[in-house]
C-alpha atoms as a PDB file:
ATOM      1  CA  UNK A   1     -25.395  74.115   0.119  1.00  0.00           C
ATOM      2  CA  UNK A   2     -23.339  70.860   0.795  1.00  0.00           C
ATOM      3  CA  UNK A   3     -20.206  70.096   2.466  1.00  0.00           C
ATOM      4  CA  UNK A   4     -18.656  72.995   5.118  1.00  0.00           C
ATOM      5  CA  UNK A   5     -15.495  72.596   3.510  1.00  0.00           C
ATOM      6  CA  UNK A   6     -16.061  73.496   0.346  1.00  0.00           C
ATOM      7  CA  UNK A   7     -17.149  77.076   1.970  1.00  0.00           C
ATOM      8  CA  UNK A   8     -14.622  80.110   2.550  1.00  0.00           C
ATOM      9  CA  UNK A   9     -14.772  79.937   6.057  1.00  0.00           C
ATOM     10  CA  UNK A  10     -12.299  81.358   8.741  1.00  0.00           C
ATOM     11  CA  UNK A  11     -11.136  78.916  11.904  1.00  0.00           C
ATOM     12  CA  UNK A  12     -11.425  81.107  14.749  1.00  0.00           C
ATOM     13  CA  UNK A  13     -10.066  78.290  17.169  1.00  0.00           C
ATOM     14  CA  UNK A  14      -8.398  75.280  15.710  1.00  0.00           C
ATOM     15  CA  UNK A  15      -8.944  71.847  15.940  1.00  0.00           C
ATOM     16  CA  UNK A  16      -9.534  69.767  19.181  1.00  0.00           C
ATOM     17  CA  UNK A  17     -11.423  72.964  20.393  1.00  0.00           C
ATOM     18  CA  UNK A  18     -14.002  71.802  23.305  1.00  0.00           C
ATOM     19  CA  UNK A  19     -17.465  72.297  23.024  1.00  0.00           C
ATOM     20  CA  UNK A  20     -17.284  74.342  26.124  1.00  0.00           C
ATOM     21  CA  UNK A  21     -14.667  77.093  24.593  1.00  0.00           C
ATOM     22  CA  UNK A  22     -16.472  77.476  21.754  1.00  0.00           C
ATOM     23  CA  UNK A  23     -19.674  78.498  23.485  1.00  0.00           C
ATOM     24  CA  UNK A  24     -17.564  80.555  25.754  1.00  0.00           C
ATOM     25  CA  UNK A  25     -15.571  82.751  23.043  1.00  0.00           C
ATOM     26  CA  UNK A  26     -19.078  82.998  21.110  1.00  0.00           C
ATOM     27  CA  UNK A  27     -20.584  84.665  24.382  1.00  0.00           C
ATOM     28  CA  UNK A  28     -17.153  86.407  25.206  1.00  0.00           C
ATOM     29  CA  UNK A  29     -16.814  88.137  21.453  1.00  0.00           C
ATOM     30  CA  UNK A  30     -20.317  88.625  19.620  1.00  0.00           C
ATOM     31  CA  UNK A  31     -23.254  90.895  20.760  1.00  0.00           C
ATOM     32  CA  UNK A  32     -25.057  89.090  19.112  1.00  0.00           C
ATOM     33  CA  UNK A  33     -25.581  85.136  20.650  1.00  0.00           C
ATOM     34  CA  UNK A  34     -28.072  82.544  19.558  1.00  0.00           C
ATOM     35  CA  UNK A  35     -28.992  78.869  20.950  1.00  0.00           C
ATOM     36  CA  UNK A  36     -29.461  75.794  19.234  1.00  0.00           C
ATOM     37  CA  UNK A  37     -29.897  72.268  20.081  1.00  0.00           C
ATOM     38  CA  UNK A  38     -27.553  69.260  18.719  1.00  0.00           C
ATOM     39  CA  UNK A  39     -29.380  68.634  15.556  1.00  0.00           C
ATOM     40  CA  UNK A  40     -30.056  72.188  14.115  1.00  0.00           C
ATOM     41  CA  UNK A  41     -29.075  72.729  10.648  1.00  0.00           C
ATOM     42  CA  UNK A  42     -27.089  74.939   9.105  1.00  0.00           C
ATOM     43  CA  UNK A  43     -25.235  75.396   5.817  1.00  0.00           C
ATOM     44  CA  UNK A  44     -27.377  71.839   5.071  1.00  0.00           C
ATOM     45  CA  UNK A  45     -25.248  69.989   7.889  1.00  0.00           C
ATOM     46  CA  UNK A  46     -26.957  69.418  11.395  1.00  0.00           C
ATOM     47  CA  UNK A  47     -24.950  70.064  13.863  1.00  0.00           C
ATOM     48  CA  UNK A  48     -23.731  67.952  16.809  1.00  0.00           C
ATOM     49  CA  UNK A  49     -22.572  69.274  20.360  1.00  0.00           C
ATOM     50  CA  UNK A  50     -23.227  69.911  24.228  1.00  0.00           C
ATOM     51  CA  UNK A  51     -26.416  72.425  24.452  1.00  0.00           C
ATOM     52  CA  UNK A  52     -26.576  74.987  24.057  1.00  0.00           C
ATOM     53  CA  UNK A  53     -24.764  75.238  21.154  1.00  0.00           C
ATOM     54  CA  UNK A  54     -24.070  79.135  21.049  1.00  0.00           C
ATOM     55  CA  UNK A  55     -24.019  80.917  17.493  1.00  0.00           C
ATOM     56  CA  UNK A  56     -22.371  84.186  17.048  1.00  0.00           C
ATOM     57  CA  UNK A  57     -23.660  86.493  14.326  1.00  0.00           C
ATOM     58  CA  UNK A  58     -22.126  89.733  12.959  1.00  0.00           C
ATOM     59  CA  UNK A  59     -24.148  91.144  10.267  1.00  0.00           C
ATOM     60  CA  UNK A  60     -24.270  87.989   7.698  1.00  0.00           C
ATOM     61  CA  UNK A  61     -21.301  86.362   9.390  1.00  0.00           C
ATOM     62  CA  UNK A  62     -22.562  83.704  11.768  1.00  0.00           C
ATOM     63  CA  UNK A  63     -19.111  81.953  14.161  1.00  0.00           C
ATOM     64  CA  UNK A  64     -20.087  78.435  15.211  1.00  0.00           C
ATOM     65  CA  UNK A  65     -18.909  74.830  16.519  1.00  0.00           C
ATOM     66  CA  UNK A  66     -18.641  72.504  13.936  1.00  0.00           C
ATOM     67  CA  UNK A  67     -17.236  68.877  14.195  1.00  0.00           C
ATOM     68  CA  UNK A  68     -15.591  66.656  11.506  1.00  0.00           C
ATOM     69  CA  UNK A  69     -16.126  63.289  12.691  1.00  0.00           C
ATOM     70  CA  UNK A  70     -12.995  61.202  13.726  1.00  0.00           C
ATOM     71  CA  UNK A  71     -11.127  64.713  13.353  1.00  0.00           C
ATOM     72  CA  UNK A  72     -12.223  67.130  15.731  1.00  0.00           C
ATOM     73  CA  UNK A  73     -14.424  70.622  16.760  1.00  0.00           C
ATOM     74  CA  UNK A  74     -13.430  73.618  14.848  1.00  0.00           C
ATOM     75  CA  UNK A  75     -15.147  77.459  15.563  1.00  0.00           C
ATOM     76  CA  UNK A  76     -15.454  78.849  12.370  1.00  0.00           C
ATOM     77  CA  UNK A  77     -16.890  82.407  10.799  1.00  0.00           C
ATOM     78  CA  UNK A  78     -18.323  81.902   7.109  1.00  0.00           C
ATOM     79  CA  UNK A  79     -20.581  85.147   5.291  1.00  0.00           C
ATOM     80  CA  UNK A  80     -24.116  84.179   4.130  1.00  0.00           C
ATOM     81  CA  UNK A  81     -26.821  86.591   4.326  1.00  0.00           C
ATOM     82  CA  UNK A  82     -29.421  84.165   3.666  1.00  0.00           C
ATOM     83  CA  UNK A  83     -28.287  81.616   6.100  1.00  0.00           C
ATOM     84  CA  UNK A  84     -27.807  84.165   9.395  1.00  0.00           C
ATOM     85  CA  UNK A  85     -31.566  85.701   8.403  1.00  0.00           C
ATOM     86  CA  UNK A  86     -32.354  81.965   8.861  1.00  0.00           C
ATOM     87  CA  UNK A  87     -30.893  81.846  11.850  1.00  0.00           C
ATOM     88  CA  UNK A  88     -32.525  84.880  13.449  1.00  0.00           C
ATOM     89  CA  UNK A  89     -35.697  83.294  12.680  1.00  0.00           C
ATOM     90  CA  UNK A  90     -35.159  79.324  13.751  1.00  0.00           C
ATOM     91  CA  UNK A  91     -33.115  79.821  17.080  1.00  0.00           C
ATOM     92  CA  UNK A  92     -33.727  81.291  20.290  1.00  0.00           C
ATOM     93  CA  UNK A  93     -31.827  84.609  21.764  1.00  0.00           C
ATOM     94  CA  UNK A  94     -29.486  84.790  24.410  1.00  0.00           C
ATOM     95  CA  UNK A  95     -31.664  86.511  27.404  1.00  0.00           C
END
């Protein structure tokens, strides 16, 4: 799929966002919460953080930390289908 930016995405909190908020307004605002560990790909970018890295998936929406080197964590919402089926499969569920 390539580079994140060249997806329609939507910034749910802006730059310089902590790893820590992001996981918290994943767990606050989706019913439905996965885990990854640093490393996991997605969108064909692996990526980086504090585990757990909480995922947020609404239908094929899936909300999730994502940091641009020398720039900054971002928590953005991009619609794939194919990519949150993925992720249903490859991560483990909140408990």
């Amino acid at each position: 799929m390539g580079c994140i930016e060249n997806l329609k995405y939507e910034m749910l909190l802006p730059l310089g966002a902590s790893f820590k908020e992001c996981r918290e307004y994943v767990e606050k605002h989706f019913a439905e919460i996965w885990y990854v560990d640093p490393g996991y790909k997605l969108f064909d970018e692996y990526i980086i953080g504090l585990p757990p890295i909480a995922l947020g998936l609404d239908g094929g929406k899936i909300v999730f930390p994502y940091t641009k080197p020398c720039h900054g964590t971002y928590l953005l919402r991009i619609e794939d289908d194919d990519e949150a089926a993925r992720v249903r499969k490859t991560a483990r569920k909140k408990k």
